[in-house]
PDB file of N, CA and C in Angstrom:
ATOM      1  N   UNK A   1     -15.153  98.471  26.332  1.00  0.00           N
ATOM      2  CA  UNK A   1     -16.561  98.186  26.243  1.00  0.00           C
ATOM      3  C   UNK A   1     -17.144  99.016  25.097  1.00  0.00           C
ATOM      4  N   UNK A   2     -17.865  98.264  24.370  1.00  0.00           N
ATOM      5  CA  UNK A   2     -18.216  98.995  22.993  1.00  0.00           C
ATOM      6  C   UNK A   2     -19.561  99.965  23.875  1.00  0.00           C
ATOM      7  N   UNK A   3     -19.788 101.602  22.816  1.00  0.00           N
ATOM      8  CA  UNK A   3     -20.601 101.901  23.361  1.00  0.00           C
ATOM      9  C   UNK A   3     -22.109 101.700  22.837  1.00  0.00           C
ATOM     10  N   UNK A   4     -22.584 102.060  23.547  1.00  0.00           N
ATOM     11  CA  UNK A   4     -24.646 101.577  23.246  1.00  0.00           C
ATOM     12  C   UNK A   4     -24.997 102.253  22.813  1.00  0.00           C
ATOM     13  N   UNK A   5     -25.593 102.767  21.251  1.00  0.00           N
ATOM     14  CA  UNK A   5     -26.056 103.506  20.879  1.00  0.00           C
ATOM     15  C   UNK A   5     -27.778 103.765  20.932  1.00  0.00           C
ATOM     16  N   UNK A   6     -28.171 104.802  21.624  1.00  0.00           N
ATOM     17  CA  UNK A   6     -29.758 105.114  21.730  1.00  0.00           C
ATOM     18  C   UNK A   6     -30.499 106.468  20.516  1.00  0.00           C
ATOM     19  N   UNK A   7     -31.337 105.853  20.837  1.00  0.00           N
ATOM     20  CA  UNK A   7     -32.194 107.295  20.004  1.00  0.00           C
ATOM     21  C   UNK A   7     -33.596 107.594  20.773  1.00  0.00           C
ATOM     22  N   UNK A   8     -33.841 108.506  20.358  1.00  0.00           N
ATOM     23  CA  UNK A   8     -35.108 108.915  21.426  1.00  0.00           C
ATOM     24  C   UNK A   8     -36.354 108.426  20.698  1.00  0.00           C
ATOM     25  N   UNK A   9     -36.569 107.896  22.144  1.00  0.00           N
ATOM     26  CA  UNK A   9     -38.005 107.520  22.176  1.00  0.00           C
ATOM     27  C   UNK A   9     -39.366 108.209  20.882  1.00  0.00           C
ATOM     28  N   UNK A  10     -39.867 107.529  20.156  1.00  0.00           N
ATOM     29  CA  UNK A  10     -41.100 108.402  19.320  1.00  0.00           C
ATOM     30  C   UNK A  10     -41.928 107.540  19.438  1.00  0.00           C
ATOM     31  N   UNK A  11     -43.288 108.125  20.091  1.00  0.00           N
ATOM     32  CA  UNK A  11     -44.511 107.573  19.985  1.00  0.00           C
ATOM     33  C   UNK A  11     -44.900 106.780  18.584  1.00  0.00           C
ATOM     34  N   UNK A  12     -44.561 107.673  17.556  1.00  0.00           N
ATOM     35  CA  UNK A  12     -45.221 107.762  16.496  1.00  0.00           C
ATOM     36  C   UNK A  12     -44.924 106.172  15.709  1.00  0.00           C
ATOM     37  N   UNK A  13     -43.797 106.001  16.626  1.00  0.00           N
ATOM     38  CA  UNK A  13     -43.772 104.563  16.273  1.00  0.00           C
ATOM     39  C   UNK A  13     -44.233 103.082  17.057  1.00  0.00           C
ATOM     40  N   UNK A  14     -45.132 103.717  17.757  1.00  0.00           N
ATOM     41  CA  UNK A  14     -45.757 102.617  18.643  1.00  0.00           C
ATOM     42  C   UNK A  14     -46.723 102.482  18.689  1.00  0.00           C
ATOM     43  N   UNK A  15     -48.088 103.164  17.791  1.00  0.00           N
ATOM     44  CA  UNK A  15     -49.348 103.106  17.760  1.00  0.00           C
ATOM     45  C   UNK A  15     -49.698 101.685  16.816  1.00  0.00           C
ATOM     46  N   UNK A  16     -50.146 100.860  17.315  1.00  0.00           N
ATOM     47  CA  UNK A  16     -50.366  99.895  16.970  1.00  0.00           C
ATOM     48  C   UNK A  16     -52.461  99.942  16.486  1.00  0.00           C
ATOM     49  N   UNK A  17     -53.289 100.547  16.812  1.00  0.00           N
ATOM     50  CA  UNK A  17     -54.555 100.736  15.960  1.00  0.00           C
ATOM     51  C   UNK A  17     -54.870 102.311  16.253  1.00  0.00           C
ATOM     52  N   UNK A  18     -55.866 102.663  16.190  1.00  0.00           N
ATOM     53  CA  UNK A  18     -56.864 103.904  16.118  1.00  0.00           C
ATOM     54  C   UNK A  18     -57.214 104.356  17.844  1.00  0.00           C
ATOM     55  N   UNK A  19     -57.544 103.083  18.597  1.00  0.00           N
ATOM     56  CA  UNK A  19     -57.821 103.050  19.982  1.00  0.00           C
ATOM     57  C   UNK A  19     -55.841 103.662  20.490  1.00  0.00           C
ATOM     58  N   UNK A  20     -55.483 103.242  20.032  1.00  0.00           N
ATOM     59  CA  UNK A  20     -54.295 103.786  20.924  1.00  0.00           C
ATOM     60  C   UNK A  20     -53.669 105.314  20.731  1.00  0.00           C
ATOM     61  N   UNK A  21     -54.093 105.671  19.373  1.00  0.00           N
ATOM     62  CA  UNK A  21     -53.728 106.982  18.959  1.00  0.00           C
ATOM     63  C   UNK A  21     -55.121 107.789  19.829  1.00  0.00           C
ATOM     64  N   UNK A  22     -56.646 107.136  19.763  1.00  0.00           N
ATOM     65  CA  UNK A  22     -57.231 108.032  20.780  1.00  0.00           C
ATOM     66  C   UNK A  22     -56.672 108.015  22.309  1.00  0.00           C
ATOM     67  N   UNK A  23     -56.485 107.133  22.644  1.00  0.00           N
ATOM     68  CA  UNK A  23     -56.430 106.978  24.070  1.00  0.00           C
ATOM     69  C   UNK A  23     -55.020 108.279  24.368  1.00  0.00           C
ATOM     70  N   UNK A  24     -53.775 108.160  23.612  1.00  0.00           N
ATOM     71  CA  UNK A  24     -52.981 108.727  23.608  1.00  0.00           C
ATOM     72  C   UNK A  24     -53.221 110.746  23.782  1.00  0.00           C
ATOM     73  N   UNK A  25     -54.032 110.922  22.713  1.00  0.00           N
ATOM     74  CA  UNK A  25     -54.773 112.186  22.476  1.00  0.00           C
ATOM     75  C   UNK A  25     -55.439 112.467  23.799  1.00  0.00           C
ATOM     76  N   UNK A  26     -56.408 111.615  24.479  1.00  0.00           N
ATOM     77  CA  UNK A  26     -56.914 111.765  25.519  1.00  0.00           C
ATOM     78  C   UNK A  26     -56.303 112.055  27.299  1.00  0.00           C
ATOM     79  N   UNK A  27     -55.487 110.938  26.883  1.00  0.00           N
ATOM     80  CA  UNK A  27     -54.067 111.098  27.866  1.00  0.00           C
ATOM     81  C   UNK A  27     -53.344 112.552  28.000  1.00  0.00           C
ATOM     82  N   UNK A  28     -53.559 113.107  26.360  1.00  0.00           N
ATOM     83  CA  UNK A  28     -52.694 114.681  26.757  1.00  0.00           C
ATOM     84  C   UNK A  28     -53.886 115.737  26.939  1.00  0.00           C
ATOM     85  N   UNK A  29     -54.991 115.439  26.705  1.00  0.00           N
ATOM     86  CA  UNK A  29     -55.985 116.678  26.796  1.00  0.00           C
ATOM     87  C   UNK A  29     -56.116 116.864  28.176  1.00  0.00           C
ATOM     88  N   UNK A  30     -56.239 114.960  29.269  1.00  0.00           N
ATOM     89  CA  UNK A  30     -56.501 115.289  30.608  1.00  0.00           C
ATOM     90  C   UNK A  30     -55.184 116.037  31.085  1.00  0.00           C
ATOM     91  N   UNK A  31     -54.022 116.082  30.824  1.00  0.00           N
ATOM     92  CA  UNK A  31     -52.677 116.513  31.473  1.00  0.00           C
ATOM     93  C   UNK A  31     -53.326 118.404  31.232  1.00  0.00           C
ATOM     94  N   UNK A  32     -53.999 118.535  29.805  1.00  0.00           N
ATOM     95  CA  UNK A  32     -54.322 120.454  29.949  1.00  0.00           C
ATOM     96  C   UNK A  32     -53.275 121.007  29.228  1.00  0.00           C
ATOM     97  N   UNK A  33     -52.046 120.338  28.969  1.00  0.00           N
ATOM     98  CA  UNK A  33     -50.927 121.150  28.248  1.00  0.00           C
ATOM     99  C   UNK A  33     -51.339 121.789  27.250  1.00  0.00           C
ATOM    100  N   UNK A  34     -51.591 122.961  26.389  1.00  0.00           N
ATOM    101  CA  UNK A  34     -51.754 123.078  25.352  1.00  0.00           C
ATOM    102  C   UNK A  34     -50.304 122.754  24.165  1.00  0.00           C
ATOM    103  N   UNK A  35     -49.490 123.144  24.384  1.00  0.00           N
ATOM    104  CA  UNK A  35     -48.041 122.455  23.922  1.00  0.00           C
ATOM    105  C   UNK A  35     -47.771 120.989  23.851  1.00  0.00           C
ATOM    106  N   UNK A  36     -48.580 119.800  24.581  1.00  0.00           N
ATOM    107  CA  UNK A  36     -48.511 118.393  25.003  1.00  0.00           C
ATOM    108  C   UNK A  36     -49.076 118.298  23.720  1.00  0.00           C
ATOM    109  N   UNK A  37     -50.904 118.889  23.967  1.00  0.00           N
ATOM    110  CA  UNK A  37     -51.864 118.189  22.998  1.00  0.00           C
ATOM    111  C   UNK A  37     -51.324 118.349  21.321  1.00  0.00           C
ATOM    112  N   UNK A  38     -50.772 119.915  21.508  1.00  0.00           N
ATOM    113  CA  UNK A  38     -50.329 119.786  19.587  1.00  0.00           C
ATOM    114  C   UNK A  38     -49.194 118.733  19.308  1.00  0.00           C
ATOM    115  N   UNK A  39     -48.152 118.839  20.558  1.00  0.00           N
ATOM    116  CA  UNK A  39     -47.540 117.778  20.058  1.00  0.00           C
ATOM    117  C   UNK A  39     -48.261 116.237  19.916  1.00  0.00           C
ATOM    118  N   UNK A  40     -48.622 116.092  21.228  1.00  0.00           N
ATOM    119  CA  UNK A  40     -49.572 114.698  20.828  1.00  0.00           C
ATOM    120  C   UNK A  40     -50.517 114.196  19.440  1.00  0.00           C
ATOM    121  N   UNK A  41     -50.939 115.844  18.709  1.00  0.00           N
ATOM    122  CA  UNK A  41     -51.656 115.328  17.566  1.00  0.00           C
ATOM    123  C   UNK A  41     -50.238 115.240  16.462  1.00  0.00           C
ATOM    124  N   UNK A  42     -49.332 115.986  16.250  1.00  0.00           N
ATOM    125  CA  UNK A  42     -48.370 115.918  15.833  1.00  0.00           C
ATOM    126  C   UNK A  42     -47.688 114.290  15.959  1.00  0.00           C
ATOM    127  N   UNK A  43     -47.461 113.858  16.903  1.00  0.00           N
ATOM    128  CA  UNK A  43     -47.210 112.432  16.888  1.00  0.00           C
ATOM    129  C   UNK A  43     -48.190 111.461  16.073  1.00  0.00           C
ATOM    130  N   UNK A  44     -49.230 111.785  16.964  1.00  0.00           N
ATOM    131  CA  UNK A  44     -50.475 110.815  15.676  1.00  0.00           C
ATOM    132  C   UNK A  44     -50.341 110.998  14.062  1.00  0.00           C
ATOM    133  N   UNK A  45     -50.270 112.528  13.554  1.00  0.00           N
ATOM    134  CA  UNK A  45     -50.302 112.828  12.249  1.00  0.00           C
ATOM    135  C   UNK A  45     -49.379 112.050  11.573  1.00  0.00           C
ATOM    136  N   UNK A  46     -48.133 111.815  11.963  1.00  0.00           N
ATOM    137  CA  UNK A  46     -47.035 111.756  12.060  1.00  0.00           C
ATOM    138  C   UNK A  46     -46.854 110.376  11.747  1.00  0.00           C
ATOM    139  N   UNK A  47     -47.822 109.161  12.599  1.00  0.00           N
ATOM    140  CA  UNK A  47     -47.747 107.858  12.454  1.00  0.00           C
ATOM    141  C   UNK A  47     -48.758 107.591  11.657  1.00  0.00           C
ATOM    142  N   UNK A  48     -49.618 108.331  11.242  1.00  0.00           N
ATOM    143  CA  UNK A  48     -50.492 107.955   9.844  1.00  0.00           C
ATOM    144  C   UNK A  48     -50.010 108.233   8.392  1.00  0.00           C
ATOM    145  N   UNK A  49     -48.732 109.533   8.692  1.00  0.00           N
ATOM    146  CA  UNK A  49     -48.290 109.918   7.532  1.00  0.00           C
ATOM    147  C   UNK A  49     -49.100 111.673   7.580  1.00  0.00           C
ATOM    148  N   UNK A  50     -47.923 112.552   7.469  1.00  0.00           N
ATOM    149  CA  UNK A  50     -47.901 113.813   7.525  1.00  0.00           C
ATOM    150  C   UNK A  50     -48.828 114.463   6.482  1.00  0.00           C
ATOM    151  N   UNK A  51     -47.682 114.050   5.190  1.00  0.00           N
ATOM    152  CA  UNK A  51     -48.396 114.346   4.132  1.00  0.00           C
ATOM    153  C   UNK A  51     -49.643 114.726   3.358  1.00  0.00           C
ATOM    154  N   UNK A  52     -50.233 113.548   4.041  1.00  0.00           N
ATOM    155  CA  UNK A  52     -51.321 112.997   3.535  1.00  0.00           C
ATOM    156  C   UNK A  52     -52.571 113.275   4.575  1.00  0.00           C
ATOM    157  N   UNK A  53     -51.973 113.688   5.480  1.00  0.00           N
ATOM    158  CA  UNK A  53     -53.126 114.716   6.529  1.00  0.00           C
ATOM    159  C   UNK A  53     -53.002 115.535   6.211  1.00  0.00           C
ATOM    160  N   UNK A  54     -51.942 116.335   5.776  1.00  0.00           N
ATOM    161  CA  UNK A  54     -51.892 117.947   5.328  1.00  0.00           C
ATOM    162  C   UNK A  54     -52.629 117.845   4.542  1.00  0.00           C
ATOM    163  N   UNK A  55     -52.744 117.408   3.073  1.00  0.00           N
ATOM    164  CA  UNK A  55     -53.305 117.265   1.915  1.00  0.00           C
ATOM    165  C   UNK A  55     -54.951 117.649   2.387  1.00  0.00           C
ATOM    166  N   UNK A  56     -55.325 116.506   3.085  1.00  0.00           N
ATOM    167  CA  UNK A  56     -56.752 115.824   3.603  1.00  0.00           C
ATOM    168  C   UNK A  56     -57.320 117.731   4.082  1.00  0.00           C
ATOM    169  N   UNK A  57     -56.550 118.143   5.251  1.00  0.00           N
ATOM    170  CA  UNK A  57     -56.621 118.771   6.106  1.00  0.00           C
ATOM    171  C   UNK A  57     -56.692 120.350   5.165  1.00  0.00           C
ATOM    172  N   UNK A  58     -56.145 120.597   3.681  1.00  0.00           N
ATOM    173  CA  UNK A  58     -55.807 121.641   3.123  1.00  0.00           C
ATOM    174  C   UNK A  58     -54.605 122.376   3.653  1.00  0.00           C
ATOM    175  N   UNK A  59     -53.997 121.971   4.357  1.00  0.00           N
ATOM    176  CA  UNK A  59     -52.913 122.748   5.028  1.00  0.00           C
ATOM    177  C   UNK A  59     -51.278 122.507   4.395  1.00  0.00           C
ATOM    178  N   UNK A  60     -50.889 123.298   4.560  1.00  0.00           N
ATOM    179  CA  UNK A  60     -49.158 122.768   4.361  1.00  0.00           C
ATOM    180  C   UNK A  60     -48.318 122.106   5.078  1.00  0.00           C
ATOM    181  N   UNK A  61     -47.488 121.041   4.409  1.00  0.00           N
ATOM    182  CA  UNK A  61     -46.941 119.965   5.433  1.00  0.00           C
ATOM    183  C   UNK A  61     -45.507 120.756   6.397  1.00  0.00           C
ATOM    184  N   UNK A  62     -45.049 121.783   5.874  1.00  0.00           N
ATOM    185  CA  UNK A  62     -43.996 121.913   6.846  1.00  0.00           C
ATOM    186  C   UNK A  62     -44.814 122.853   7.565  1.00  0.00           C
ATOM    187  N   UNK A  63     -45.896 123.497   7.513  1.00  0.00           N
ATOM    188  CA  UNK A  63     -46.163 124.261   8.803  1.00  0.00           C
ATOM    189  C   UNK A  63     -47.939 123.673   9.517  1.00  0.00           C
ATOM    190  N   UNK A  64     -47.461 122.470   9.175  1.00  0.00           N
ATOM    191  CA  UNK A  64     -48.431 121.708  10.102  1.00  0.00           C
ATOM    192  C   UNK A  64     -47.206 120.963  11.106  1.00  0.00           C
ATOM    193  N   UNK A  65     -46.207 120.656  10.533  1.00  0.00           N
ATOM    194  CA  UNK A  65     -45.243 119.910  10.806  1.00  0.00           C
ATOM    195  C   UNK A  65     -44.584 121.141  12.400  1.00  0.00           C
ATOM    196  N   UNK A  66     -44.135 122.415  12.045  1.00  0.00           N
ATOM    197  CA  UNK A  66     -44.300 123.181  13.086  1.00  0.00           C
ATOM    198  C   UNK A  66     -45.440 123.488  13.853  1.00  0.00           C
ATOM    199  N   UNK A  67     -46.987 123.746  13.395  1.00  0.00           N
ATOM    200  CA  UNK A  67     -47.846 124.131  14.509  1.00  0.00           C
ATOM    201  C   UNK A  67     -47.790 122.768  15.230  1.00  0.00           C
ATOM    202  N   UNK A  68     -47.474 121.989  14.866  1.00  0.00           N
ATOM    203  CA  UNK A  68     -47.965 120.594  15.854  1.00  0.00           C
ATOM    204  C   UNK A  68     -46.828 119.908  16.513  1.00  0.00           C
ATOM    205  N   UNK A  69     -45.518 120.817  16.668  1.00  0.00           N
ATOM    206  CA  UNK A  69     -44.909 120.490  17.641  1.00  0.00           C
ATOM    207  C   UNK A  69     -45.039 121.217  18.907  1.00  0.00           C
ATOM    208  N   UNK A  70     -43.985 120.715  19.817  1.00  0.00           N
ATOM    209  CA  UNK A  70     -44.459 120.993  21.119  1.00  0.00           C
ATOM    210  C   UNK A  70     -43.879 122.556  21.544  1.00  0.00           C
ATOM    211  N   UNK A  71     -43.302 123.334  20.281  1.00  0.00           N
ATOM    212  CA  UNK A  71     -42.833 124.684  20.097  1.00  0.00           C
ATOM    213  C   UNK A  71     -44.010 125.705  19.257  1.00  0.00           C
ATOM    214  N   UNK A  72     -45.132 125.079  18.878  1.00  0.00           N
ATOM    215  CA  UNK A  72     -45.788 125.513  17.690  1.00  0.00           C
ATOM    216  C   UNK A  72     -47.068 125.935  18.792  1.00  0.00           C
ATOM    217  N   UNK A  73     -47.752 126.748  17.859  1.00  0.00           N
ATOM    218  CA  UNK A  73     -49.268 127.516  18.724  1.00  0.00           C
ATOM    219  C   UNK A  73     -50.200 127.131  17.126  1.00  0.00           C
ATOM    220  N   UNK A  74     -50.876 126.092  17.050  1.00  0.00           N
ATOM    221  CA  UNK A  74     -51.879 126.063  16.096  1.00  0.00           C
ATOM    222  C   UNK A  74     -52.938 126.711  16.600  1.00  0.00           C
ATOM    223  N   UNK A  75     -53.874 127.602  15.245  1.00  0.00           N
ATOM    224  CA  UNK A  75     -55.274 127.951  15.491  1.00  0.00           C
ATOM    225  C   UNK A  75     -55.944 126.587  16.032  1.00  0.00           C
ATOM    226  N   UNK A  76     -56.457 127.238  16.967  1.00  0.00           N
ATOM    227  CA  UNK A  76     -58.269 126.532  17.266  1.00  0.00           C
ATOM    228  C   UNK A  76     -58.633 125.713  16.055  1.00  0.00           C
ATOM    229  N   UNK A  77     -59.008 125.855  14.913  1.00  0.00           N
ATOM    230  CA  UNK A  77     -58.921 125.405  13.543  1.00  0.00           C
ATOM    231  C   UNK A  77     -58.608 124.749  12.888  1.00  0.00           C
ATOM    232  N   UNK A  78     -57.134 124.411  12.984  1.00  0.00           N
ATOM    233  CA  UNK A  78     -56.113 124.049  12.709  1.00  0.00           C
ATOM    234  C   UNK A  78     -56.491 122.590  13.393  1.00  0.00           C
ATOM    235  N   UNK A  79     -56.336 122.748  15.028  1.00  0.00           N
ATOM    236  CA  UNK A  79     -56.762 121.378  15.434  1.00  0.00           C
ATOM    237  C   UNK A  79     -57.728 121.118  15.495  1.00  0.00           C
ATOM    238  N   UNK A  80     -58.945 121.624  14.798  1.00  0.00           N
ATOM    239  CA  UNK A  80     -59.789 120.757  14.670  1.00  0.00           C
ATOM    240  C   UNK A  80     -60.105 120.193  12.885  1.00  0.00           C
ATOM    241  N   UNK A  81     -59.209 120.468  12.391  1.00  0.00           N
ATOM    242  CA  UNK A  81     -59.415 120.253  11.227  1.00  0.00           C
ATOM    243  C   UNK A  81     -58.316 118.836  10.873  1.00  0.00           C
ATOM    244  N   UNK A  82     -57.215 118.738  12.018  1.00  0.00           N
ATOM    245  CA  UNK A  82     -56.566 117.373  11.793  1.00  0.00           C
ATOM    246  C   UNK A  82     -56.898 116.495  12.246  1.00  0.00           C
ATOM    247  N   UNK A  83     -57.825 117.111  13.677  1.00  0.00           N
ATOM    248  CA  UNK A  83     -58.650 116.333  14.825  1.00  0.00           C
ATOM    249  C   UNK A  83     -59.105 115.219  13.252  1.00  0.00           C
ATOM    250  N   UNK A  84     -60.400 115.969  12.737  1.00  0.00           N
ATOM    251  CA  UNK A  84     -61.082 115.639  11.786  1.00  0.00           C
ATOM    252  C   UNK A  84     -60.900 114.274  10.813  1.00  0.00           C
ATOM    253  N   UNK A  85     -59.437 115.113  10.519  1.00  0.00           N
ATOM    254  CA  UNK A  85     -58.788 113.874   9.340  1.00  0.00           C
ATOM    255  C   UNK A  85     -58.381 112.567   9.629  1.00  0.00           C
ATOM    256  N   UNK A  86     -58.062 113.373  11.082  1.00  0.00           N
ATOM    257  CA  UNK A  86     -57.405 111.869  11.537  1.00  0.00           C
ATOM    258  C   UNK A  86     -57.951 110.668  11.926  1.00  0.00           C
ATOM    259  N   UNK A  87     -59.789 110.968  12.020  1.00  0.00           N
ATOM    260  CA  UNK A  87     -60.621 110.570  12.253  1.00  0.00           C
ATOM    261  C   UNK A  87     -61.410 110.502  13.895  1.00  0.00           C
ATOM    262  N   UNK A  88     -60.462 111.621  14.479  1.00  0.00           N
ATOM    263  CA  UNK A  88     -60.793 111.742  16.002  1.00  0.00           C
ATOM    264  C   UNK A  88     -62.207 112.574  16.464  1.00  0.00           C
ATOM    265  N   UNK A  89     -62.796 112.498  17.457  1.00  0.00           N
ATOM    266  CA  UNK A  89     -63.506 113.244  18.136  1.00  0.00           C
ATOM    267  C   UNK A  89     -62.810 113.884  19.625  1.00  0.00           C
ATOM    268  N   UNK A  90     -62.851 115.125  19.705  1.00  0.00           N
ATOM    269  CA  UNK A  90     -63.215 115.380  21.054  1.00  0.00           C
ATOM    270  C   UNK A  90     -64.546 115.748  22.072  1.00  0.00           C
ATOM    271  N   UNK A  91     -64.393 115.613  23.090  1.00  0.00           N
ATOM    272  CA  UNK A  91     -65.661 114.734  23.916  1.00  0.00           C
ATOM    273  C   UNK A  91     -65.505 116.178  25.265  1.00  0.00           C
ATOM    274  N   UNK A  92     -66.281 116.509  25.728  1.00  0.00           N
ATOM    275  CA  UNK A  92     -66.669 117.156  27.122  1.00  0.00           C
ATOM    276  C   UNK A  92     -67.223 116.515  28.291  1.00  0.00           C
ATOM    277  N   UNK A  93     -66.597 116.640  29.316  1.00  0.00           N
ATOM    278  CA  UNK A  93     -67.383 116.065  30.316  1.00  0.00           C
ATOM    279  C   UNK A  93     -67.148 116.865  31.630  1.00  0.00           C
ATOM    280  N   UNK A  94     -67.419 116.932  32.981  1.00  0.00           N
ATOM    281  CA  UNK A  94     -67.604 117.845  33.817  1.00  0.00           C
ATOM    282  C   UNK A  94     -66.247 117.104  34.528  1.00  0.00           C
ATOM    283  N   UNK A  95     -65.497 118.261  34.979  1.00  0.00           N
ATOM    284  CA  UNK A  95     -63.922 118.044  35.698  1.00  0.00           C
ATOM    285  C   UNK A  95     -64.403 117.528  37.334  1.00  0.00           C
ATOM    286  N   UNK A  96     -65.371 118.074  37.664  1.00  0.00           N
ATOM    287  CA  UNK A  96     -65.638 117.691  38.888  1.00  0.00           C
ATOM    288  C   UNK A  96     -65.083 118.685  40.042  1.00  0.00           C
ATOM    289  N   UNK A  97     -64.499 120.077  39.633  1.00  0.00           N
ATOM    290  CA  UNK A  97     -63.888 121.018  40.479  1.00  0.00           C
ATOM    291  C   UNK A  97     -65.519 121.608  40.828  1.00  0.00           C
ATOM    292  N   UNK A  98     -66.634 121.478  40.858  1.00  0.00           N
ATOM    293  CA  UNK A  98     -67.609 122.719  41.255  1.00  0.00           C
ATOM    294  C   UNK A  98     -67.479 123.764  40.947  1.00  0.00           C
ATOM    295  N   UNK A  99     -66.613 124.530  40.195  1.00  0.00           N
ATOM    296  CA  UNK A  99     -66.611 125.740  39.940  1.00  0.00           C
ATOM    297  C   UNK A  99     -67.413 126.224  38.513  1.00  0.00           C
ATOM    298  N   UNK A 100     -68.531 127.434  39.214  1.00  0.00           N
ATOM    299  CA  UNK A 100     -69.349 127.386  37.441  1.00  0.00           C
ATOM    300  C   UNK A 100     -68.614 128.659  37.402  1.00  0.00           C
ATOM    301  N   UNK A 101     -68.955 129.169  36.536  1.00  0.00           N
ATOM    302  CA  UNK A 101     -68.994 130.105  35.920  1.00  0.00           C
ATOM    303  C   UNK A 101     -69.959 131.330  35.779  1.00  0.00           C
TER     304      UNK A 101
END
């Protein structure tokens, strides 16, 4: 039996418009990971073209390419400055736990 060759799964190749790269982003902010979300913007960057967000973004492509994996710790900054390019917003709304502060 011949064998089946696989490769792993990448988002970055399944975003089909803008709504799916947000929805995606949104999907990892509700999960809270901080490691999810850089990777998650990392995937998006990734399916628009790296490069050319780094550029946009002023940053360098191999260490955008590390802060935005799921091993990487980007500044605060950092993601909001690809947030930016990529043309995303992030949004606040109340979790619904009652707990103030």
């Amino acid at each position: 039996m011949p064998k089946t060759m696989t490769r792993p799964w990448d988002p970055a190749e399944h975003f089909a418009t803008d709504k799916d790269m947000a929805a995606y982003l949104e999907a990892a902010l509700q999960v809270g990971d901080p490691a999810l979300i850089a990777a998650a913007l990392g995937d998006i960057a990734r399916a628009k073209g790296m490069s050319q967000i780094a550029r946009d973004a002023g940053l360098g492509r191999e260490s955008l390419y590390k802060a935005l994996s799921a091993e990487g710790n980007p500044e605060f900054a950092t993601i909001m400055k690809v947030i930016e390019v990529l043309g995303l917003q992030l949004h606040a709304s109340p979790s619904g736990s009652g707990v103030v502060a």
